[in-house]
C-alpha atoms as a PDB file:
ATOM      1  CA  UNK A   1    -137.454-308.246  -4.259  1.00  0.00           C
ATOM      2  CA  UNK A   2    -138.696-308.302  -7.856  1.00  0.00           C
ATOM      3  CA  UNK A   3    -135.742-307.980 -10.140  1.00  0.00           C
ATOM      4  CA  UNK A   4    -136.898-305.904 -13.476  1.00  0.00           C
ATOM      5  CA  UNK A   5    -133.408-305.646 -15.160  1.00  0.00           C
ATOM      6  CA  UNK A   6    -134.088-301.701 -15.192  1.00  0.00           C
ATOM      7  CA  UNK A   7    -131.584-301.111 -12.436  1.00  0.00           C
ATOM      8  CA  UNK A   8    -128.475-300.665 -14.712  1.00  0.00           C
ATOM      9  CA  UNK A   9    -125.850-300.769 -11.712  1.00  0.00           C
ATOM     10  CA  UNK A  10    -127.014-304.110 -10.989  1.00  0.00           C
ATOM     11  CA  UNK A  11    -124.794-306.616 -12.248  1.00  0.00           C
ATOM     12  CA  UNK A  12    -127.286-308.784 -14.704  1.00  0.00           C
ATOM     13  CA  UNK A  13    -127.309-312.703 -13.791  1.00  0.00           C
ATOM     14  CA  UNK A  14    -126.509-314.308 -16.897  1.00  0.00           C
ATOM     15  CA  UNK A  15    -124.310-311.206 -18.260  1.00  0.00           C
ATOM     16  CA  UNK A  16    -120.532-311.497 -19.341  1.00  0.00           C
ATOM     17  CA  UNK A  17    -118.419-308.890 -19.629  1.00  0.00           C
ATOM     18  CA  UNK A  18    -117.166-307.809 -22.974  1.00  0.00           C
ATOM     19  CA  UNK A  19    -114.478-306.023 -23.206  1.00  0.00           C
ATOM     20  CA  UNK A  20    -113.583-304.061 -26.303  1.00  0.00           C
ATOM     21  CA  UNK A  21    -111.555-301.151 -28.009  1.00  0.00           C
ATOM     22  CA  UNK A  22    -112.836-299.698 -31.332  1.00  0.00           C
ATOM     23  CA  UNK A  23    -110.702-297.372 -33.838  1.00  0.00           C
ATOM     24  CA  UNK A  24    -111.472-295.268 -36.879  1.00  0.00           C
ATOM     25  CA  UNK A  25    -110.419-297.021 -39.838  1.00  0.00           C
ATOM     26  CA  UNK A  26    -108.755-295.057 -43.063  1.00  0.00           C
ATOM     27  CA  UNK A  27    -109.546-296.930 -45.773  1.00  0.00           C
ATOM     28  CA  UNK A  28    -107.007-295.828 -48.261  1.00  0.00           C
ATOM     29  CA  UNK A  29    -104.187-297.402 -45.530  1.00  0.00           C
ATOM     30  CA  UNK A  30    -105.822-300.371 -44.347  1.00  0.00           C
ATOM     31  CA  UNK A  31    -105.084-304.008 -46.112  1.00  0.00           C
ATOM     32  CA  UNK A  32    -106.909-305.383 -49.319  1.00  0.00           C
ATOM     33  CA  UNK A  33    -109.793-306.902 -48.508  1.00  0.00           C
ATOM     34  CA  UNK A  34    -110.077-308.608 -51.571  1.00  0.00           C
ATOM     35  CA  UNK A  35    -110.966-311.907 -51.757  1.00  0.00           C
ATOM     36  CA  UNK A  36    -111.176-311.937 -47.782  1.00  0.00           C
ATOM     37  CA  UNK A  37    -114.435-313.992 -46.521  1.00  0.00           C
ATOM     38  CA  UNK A  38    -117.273-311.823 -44.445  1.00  0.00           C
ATOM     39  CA  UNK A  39    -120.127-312.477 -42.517  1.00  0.00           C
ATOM     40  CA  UNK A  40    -123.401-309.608 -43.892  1.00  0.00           C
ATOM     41  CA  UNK A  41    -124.720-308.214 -40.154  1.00  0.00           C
ATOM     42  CA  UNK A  42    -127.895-306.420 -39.916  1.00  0.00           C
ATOM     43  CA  UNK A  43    -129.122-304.915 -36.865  1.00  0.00           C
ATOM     44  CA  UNK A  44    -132.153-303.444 -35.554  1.00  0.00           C
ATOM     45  CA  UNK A  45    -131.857-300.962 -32.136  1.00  0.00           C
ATOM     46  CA  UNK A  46    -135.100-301.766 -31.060  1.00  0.00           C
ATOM     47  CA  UNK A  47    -137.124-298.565 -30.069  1.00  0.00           C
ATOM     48  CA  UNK A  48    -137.026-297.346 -26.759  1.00  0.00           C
ATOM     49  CA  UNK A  49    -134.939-299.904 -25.529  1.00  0.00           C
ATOM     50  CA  UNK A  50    -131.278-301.252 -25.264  1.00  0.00           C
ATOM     51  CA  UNK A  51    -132.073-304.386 -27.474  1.00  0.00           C
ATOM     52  CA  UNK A  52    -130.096-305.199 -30.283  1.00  0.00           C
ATOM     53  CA  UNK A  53    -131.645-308.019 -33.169  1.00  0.00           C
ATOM     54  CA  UNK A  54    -128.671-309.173 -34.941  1.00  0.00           C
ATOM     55  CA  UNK A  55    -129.297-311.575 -38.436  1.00  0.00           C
ATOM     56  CA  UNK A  56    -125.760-312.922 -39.555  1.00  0.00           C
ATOM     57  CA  UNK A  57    -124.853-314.240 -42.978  1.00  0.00           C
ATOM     58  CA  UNK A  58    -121.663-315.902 -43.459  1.00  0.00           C
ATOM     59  CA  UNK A  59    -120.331-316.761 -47.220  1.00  0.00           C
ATOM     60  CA  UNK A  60    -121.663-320.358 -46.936  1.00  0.00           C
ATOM     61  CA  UNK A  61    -125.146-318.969 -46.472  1.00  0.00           C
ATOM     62  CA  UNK A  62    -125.322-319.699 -43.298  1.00  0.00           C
ATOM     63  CA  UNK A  63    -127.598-317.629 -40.804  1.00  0.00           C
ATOM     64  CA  UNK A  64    -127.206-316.850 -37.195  1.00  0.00           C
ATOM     65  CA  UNK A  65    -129.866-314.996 -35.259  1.00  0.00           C
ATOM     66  CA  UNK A  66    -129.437-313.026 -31.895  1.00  0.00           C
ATOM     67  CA  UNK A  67    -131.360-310.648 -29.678  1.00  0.00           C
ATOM     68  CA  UNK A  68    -128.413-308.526 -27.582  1.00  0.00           C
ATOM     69  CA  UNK A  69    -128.594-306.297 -24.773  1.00  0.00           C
ATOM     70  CA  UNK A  70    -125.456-304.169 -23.679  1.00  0.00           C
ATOM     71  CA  UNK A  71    -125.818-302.525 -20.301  1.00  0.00           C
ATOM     72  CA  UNK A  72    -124.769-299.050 -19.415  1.00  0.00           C
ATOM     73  CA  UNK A  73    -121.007-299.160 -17.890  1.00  0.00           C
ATOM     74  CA  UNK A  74    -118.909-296.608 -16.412  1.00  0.00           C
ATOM     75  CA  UNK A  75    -115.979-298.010 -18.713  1.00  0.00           C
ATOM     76  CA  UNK A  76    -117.485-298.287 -22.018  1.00  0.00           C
ATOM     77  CA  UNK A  77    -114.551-301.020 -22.991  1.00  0.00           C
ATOM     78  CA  UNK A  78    -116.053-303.124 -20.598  1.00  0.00           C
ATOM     79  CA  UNK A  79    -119.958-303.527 -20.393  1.00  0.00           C
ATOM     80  CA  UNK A  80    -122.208-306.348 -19.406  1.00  0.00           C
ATOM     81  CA  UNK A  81    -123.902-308.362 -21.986  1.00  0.00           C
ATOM     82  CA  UNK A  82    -126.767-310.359 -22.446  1.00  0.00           C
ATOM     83  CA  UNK A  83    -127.567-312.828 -25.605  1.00  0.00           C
ATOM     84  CA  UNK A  84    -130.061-315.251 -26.688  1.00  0.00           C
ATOM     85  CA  UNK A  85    -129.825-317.672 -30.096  1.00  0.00           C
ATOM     86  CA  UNK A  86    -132.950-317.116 -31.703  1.00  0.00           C
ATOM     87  CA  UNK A  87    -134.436-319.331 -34.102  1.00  0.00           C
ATOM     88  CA  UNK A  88    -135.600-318.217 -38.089  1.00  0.00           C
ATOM     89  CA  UNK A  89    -139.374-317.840 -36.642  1.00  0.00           C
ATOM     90  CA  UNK A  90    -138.207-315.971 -33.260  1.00  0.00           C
ATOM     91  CA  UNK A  91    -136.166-313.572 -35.481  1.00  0.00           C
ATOM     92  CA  UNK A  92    -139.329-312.913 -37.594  1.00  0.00           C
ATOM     93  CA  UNK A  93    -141.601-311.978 -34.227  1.00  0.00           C
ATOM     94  CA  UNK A  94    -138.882-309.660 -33.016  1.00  0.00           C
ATOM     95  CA  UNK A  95    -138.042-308.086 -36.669  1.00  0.00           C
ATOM     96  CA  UNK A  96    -141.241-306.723 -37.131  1.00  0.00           C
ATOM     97  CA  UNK A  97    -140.713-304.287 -33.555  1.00  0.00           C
ATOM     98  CA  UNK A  98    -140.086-301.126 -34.506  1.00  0.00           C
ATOM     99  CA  UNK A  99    -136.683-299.292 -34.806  1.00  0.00           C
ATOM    100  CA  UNK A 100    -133.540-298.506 -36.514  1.00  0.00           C
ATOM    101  CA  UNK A 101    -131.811-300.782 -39.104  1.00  0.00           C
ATOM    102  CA  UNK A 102    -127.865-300.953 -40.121  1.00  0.00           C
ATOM    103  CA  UNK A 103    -125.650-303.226 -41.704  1.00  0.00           C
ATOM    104  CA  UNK A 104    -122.209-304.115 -42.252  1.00  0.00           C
ATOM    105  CA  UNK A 105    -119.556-306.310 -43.392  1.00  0.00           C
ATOM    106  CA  UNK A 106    -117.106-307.889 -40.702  1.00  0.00           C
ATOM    107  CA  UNK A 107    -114.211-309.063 -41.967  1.00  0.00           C
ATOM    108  CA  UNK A 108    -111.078-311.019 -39.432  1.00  0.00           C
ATOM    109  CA  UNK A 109    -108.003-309.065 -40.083  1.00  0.00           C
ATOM    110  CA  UNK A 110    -104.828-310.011 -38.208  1.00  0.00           C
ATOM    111  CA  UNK A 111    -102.240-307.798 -37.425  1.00  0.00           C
ATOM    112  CA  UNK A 112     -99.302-308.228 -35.012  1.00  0.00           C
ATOM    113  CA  UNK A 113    -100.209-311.720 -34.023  1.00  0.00           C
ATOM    114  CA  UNK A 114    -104.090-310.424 -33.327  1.00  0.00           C
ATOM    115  CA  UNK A 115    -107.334-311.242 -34.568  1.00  0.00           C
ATOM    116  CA  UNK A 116    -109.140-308.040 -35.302  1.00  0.00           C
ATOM    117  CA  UNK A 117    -112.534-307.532 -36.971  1.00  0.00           C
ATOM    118  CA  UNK A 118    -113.097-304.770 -39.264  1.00  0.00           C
ATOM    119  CA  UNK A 119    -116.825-303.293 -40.367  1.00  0.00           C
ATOM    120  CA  UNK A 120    -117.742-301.585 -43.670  1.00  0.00           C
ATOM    121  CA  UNK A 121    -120.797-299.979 -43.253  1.00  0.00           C
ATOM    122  CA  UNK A 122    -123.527-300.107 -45.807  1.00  0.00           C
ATOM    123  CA  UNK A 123    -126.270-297.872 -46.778  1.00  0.00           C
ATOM    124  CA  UNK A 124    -125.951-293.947 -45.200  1.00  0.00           C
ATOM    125  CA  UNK A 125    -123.630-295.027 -42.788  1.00  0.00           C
ATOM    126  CA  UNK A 126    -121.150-295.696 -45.681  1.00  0.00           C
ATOM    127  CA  UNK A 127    -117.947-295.192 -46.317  1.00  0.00           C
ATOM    128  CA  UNK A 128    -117.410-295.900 -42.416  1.00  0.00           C
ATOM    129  CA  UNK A 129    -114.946-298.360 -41.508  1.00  0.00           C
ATOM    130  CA  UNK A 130    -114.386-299.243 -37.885  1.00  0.00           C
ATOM    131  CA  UNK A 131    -111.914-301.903 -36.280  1.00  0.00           C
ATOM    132  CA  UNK A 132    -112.686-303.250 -33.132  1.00  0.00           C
ATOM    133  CA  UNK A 133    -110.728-306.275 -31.240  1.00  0.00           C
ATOM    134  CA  UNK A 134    -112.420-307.866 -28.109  1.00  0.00           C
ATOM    135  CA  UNK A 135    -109.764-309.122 -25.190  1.00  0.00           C
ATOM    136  CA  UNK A 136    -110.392-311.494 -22.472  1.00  0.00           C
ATOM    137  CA  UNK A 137    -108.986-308.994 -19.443  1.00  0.00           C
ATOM    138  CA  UNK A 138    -108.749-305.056 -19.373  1.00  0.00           C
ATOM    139  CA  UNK A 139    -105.210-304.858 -19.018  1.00  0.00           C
ATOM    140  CA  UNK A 140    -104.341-307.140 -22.143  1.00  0.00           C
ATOM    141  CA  UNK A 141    -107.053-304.836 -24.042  1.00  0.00           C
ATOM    142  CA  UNK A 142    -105.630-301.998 -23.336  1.00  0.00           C
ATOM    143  CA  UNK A 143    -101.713-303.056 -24.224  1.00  0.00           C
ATOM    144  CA  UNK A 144    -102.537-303.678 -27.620  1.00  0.00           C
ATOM    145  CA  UNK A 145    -101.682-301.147 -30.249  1.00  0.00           C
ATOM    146  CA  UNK A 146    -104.002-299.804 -32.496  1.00  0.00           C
ATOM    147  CA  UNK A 147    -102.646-300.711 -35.964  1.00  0.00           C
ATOM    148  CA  UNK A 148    -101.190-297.953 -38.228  1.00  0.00           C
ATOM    149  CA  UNK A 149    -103.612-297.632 -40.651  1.00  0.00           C
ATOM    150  CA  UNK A 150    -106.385-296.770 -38.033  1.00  0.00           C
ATOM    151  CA  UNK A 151    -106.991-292.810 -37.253  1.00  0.00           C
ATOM    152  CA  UNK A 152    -108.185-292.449 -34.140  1.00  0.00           C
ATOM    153  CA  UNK A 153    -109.384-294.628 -31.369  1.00  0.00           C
ATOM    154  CA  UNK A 154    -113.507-294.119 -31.079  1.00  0.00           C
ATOM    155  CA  UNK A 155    -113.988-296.467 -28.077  1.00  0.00           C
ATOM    156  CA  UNK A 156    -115.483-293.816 -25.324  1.00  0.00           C
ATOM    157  CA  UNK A 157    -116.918-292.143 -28.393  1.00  0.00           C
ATOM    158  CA  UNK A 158    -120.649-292.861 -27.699  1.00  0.00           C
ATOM    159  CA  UNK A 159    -121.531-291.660 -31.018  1.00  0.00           C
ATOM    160  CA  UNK A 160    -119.912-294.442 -32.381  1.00  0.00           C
ATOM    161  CA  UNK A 161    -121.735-296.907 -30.408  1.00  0.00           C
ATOM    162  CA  UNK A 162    -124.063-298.993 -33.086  1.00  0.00           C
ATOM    163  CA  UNK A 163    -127.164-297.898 -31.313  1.00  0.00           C
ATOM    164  CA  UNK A 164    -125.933-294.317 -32.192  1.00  0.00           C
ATOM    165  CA  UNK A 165    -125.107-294.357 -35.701  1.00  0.00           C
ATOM    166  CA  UNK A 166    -128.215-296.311 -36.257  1.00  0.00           C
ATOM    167  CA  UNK A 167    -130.092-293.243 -34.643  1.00  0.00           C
ATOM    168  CA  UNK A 168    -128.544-290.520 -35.901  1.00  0.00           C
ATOM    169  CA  UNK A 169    -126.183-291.903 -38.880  1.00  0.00           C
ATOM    170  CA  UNK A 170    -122.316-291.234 -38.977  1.00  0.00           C
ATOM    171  CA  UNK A 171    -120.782-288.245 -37.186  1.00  0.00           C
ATOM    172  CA  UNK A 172    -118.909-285.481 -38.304  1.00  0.00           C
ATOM    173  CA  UNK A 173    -115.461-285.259 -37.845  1.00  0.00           C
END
């Protein structure tokens, strides 16, 4: 049997599972950021597929390059993913596929002992602000509080999924 990758049920060979809870952020609650170091992400959902090119920028300058692919799951706080390093020249063959483009700026936030990261959206998807934490097992994931200057939990929101807002921008409320 030929294994194509296009049978989603399958668990993938060299996949990990991620597990994650995202949340709504309200900006006019959350902490400063001021002053607070970032790393510049810009994506590209490549067309017709479930790839994901990520280019990372911290504030040294320094770049890190990834091609991403997040499997369908029945919990979407848990999903199988695949990722390859890419070098400055692999990047470059894979940026010029066609798709949609987004950035952000992650900042590490802790709160209550926790190491959160929070995105600012640039461009049209801006002012969004979403929190996310990733946890090493479901039940510690889903124990942890969402801190009080979120709004609402978004994690089996598919619309806030980054292949989503990158196809069809931020949704309404």
């Amino acid at each position: 049997m030929i294994r194509t990758g296009d049978d989603e049920a399958a668990a993938p060979k060299y996949a990990h599972i991620e597990r994650e809870r995202r949340w709504l952020v309200d900006p006019d609650r959350r902490p400063s950021l001021d002053g607070l170091p970032h790393i510049l992400i810009e994506d590209l959902y490549i067309d017709e597929t479930r790839l994901r090119l990520r280019r990372m920028t911290d504030d040294n300058g320094t770049i890190t390059c990834k091609l991403t692919k997040k499997y369908e799951a029945a919990d979407p706080t848990a999903r199988a993913i695949v990722t390859a390093y890419l070098t400055e020249g692999e990047y470059s063959i894979f940026a010029g596929l066609p798709g949609r483009r987004i950035s952000k700026r992650r900042y590490a936030i802790e709160c209550d002992g926790r190491r959160f990261s929070l995105d600012r959206f640039g461009a049209a998807l801006a002012p969004l602000e979403l929190l996310e934490i990733e946890w090493l097992d479901s039940a510690g994931l889903h124990a942890i509080a969402a801190p009080e200057w979120t709004r609402r939990e978004v994690s089996h929101d598919p619309a806030y999924q980054g292949g989503a807002l990158a196809a069809h921008g931020q949704p309404k409320e």
